[in-house]
PDB file of N, CA and C in Angstrom:
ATOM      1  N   UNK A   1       8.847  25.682  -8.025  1.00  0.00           N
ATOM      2  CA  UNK A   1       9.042  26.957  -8.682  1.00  0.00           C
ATOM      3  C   UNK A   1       9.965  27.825  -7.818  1.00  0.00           C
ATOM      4  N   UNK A   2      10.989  28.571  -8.414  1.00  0.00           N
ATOM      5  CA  UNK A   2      11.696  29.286  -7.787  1.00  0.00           C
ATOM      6  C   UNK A   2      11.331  30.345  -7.251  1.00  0.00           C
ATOM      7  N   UNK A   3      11.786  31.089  -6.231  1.00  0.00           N
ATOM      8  CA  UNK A   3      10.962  32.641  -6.133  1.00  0.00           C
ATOM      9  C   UNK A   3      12.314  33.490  -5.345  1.00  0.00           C
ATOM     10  N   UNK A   4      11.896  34.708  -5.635  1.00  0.00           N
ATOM     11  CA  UNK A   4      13.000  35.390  -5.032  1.00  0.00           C
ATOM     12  C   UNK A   4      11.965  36.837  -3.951  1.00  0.00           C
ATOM     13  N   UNK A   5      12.852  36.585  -2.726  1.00  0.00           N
ATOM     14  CA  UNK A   5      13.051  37.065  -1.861  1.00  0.00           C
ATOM     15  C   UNK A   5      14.215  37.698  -1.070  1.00  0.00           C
ATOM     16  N   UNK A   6      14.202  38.053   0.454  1.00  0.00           N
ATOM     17  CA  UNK A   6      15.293  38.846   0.899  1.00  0.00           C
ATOM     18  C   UNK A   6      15.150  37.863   2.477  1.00  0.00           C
ATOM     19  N   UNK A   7      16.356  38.090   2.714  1.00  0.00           N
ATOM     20  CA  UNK A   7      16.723  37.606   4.293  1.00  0.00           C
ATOM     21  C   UNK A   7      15.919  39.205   4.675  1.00  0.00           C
ATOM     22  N   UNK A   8      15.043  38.621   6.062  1.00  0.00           N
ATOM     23  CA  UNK A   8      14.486  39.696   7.023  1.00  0.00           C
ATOM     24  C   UNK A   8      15.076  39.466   8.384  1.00  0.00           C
ATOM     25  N   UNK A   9      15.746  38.286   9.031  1.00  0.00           N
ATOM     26  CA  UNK A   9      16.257  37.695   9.830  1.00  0.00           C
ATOM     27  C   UNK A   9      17.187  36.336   9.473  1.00  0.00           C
ATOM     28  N   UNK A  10      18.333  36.388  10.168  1.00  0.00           N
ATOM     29  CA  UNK A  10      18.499  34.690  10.385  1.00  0.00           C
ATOM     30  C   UNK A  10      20.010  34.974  11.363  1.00  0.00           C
ATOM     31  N   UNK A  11      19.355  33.526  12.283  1.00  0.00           N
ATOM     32  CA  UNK A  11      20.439  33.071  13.138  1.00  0.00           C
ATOM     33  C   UNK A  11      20.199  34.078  14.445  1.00  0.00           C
ATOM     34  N   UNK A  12      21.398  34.104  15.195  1.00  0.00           N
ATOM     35  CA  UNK A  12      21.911  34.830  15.831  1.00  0.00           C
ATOM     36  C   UNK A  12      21.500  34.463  17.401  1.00  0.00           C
ATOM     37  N   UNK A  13      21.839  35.308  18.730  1.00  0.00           N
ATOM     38  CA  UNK A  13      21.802  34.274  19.557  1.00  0.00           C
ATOM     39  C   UNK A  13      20.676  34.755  20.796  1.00  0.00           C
ATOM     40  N   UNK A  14      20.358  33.497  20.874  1.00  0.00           N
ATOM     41  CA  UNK A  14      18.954  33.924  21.446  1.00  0.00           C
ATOM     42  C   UNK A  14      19.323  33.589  23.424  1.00  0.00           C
ATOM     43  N   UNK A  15      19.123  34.929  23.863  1.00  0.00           N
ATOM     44  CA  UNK A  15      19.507  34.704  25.314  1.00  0.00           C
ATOM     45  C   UNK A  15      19.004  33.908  25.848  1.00  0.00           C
ATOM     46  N   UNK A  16      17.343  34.042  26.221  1.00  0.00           N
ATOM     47  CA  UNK A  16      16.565  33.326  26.668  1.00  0.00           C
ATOM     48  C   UNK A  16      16.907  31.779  26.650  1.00  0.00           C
ATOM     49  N   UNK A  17      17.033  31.054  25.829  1.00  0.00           N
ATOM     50  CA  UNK A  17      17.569  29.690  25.810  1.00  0.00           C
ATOM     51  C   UNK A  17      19.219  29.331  25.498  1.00  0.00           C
ATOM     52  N   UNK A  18      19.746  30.699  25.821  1.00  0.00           N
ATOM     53  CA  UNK A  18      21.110  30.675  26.133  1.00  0.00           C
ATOM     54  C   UNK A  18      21.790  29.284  24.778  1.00  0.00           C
ATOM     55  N   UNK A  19      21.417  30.000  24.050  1.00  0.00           N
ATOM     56  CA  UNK A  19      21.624  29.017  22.295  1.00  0.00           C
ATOM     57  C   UNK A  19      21.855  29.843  21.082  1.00  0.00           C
ATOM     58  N   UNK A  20      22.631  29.584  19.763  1.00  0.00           N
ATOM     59  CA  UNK A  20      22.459  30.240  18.721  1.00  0.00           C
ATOM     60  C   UNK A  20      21.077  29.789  18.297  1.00  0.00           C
ATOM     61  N   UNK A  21      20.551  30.630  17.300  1.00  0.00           N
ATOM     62  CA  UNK A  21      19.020  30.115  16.738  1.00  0.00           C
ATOM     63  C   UNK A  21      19.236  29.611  15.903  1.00  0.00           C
ATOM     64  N   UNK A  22      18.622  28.176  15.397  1.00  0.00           N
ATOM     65  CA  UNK A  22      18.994  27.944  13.564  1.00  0.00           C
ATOM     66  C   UNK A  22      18.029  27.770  12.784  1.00  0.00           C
ATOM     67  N   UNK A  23      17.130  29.143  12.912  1.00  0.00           N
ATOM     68  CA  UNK A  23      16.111  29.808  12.074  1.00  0.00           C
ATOM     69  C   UNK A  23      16.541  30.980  11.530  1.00  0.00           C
ATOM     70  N   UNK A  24      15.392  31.399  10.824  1.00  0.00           N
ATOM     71  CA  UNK A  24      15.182  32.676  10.045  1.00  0.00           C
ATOM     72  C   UNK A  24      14.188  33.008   9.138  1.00  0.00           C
ATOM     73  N   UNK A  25      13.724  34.052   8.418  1.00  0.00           N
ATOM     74  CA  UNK A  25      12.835  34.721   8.341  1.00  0.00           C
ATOM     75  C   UNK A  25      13.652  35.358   6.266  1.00  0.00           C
ATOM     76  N   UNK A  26      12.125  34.759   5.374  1.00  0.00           N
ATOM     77  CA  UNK A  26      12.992  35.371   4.261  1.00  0.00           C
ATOM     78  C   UNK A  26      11.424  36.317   4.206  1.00  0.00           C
ATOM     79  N   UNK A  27      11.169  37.226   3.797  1.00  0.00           N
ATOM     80  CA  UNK A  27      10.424  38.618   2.710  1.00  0.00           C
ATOM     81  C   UNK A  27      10.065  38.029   1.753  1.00  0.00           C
ATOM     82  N   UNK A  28       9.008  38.488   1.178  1.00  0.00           N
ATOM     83  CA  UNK A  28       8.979  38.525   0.319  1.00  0.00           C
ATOM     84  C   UNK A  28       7.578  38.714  -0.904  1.00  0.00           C
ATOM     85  N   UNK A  29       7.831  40.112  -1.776  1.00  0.00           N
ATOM     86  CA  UNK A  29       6.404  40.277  -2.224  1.00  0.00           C
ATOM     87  C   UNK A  29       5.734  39.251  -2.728  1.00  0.00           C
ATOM     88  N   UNK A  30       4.045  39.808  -2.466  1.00  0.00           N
ATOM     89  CA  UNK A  30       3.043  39.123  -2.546  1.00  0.00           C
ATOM     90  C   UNK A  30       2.883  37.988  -2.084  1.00  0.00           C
ATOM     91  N   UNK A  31       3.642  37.699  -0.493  1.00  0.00           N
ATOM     92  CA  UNK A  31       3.151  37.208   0.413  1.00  0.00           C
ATOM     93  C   UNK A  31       2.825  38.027   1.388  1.00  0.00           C
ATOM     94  N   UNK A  32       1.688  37.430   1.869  1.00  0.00           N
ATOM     95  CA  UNK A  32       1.437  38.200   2.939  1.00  0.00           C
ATOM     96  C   UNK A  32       2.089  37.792   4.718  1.00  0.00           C
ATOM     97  N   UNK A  33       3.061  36.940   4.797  1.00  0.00           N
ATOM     98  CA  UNK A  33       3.344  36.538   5.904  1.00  0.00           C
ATOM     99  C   UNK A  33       4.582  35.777   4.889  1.00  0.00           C
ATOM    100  N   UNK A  34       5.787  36.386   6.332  1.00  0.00           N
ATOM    101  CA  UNK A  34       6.719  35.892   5.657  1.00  0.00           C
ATOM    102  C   UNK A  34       7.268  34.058   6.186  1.00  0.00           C
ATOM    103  N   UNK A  35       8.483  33.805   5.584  1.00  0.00           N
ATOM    104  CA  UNK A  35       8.630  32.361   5.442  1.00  0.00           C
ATOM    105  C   UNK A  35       9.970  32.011   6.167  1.00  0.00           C
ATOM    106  N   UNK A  36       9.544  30.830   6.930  1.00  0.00           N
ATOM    107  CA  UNK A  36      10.584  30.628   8.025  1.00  0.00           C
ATOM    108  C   UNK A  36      11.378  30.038   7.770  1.00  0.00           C
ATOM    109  N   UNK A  37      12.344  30.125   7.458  1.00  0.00           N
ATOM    110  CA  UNK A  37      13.390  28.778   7.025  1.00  0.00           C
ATOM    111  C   UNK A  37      14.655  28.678   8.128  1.00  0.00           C
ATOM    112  N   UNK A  38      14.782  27.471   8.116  1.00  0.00           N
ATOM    113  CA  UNK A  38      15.631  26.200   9.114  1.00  0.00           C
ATOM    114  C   UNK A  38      16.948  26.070   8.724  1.00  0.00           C
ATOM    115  N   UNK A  39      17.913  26.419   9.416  1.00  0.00           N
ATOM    116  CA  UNK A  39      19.316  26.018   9.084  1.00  0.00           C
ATOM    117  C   UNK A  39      19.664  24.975   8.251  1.00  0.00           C
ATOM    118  N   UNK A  40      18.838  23.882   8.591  1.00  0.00           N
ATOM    119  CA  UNK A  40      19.414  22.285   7.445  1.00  0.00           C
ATOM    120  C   UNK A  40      18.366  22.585   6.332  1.00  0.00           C
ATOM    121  N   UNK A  41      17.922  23.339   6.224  1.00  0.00           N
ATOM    122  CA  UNK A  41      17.088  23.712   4.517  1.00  0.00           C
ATOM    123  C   UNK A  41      18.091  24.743   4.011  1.00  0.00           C
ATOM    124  N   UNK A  42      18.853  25.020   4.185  1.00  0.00           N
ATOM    125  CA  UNK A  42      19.647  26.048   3.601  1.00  0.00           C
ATOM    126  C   UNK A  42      20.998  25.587   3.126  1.00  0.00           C
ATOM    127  N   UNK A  43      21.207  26.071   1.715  1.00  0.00           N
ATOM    128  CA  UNK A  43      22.399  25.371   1.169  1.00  0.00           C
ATOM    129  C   UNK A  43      23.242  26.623   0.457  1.00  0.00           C
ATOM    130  N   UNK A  44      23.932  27.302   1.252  1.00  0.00           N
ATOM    131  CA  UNK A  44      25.147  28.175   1.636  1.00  0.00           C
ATOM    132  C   UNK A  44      25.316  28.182   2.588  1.00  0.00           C
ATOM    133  N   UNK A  45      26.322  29.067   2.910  1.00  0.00           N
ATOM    134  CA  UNK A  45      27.472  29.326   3.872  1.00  0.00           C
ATOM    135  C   UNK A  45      26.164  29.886   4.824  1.00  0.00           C
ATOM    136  N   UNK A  46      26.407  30.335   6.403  1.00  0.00           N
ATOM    137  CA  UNK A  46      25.021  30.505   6.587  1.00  0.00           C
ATOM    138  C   UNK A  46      26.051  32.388   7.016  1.00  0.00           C
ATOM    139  N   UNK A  47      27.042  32.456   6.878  1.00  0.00           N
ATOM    140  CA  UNK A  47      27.486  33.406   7.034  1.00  0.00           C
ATOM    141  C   UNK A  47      27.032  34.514   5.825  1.00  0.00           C
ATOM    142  N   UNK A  48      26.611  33.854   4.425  1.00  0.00           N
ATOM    143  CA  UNK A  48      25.803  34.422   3.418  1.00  0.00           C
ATOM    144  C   UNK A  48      24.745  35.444   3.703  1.00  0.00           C
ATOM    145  N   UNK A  49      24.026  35.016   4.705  1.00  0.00           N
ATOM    146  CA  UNK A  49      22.552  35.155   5.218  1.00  0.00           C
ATOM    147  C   UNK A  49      22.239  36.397   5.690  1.00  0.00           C
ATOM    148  N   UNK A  50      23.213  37.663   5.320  1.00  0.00           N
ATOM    149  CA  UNK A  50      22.852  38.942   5.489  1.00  0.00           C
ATOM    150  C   UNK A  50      21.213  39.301   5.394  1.00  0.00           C
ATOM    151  N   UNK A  51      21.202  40.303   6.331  1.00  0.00           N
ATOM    152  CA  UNK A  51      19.651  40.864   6.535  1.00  0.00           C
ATOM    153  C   UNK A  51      19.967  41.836   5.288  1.00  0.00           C
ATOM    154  N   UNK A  52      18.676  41.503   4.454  1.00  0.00           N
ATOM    155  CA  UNK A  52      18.667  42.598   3.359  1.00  0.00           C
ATOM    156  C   UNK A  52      18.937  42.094   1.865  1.00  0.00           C
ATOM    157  N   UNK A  53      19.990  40.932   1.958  1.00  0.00           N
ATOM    158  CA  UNK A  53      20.290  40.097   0.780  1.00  0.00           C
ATOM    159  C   UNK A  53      19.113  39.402   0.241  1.00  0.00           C
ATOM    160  N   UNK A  54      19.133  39.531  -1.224  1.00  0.00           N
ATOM    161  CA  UNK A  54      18.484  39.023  -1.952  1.00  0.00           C
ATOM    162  C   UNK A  54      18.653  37.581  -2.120  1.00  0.00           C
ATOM    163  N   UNK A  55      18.102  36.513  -2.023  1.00  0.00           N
ATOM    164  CA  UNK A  55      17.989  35.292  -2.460  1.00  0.00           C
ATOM    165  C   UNK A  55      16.986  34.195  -3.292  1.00  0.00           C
ATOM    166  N   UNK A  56      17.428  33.042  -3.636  1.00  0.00           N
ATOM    167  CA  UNK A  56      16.103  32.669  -4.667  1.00  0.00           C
ATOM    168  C   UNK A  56      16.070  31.292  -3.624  1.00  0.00           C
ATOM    169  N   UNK A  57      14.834  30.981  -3.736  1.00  0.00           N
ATOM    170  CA  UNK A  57      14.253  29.313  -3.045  1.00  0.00           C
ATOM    171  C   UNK A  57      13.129  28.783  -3.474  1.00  0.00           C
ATOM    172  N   UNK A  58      13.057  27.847  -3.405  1.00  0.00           N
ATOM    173  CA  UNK A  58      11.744  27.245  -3.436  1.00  0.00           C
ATOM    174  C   UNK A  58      11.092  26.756  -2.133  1.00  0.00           C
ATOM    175  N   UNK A  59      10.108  27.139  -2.085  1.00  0.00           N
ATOM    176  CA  UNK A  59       8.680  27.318  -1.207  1.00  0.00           C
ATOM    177  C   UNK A  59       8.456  25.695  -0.690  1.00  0.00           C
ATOM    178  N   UNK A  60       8.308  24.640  -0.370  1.00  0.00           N
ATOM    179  CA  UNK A  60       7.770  23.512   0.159  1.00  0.00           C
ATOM    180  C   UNK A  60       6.695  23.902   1.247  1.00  0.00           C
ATOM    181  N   UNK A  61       5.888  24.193   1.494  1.00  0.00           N
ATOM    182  CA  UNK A  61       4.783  24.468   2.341  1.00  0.00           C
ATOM    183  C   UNK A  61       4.441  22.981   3.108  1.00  0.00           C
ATOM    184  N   UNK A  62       4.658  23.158   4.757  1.00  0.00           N
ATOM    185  CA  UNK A  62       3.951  21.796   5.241  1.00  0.00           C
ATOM    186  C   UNK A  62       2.589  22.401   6.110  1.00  0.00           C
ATOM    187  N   UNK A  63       2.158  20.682   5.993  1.00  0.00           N
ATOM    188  CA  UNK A  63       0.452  20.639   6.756  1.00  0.00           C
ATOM    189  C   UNK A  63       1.129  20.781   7.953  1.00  0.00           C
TER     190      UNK A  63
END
């Protein structure tokens, strides 16, 4: 099922391990904890990935 949400985070460069990150963070109502998504789960440009942009995905939840 599709759902729509917002970028709350993604990417960018994380000092501490002196690396870009290739995570991020989407929003989104009536969750209560938001959802982490992985650079190779993502299918756009990752330059897309504005904080604040609206986007649609589907959910895969792992054990």
């Amino acid at each position: 099922m599709r759902e729509i949400g917002f970028i709350k985070w993604f990417g960018g460069y994380d000092r501490q391990r002196g690396r870009e990150n290739d995570f991020g963070y989407i929003g989104c109502e009536g969750r209560p904890k938001d959802i982490t998504v992985y650079r190779e789960e993502v299918h756009c440009s990752e330059s897309s990935l504005i904080e604040g942009i609206l986007v649609t995905f589907s959910a895969l939840f792992r054990k």
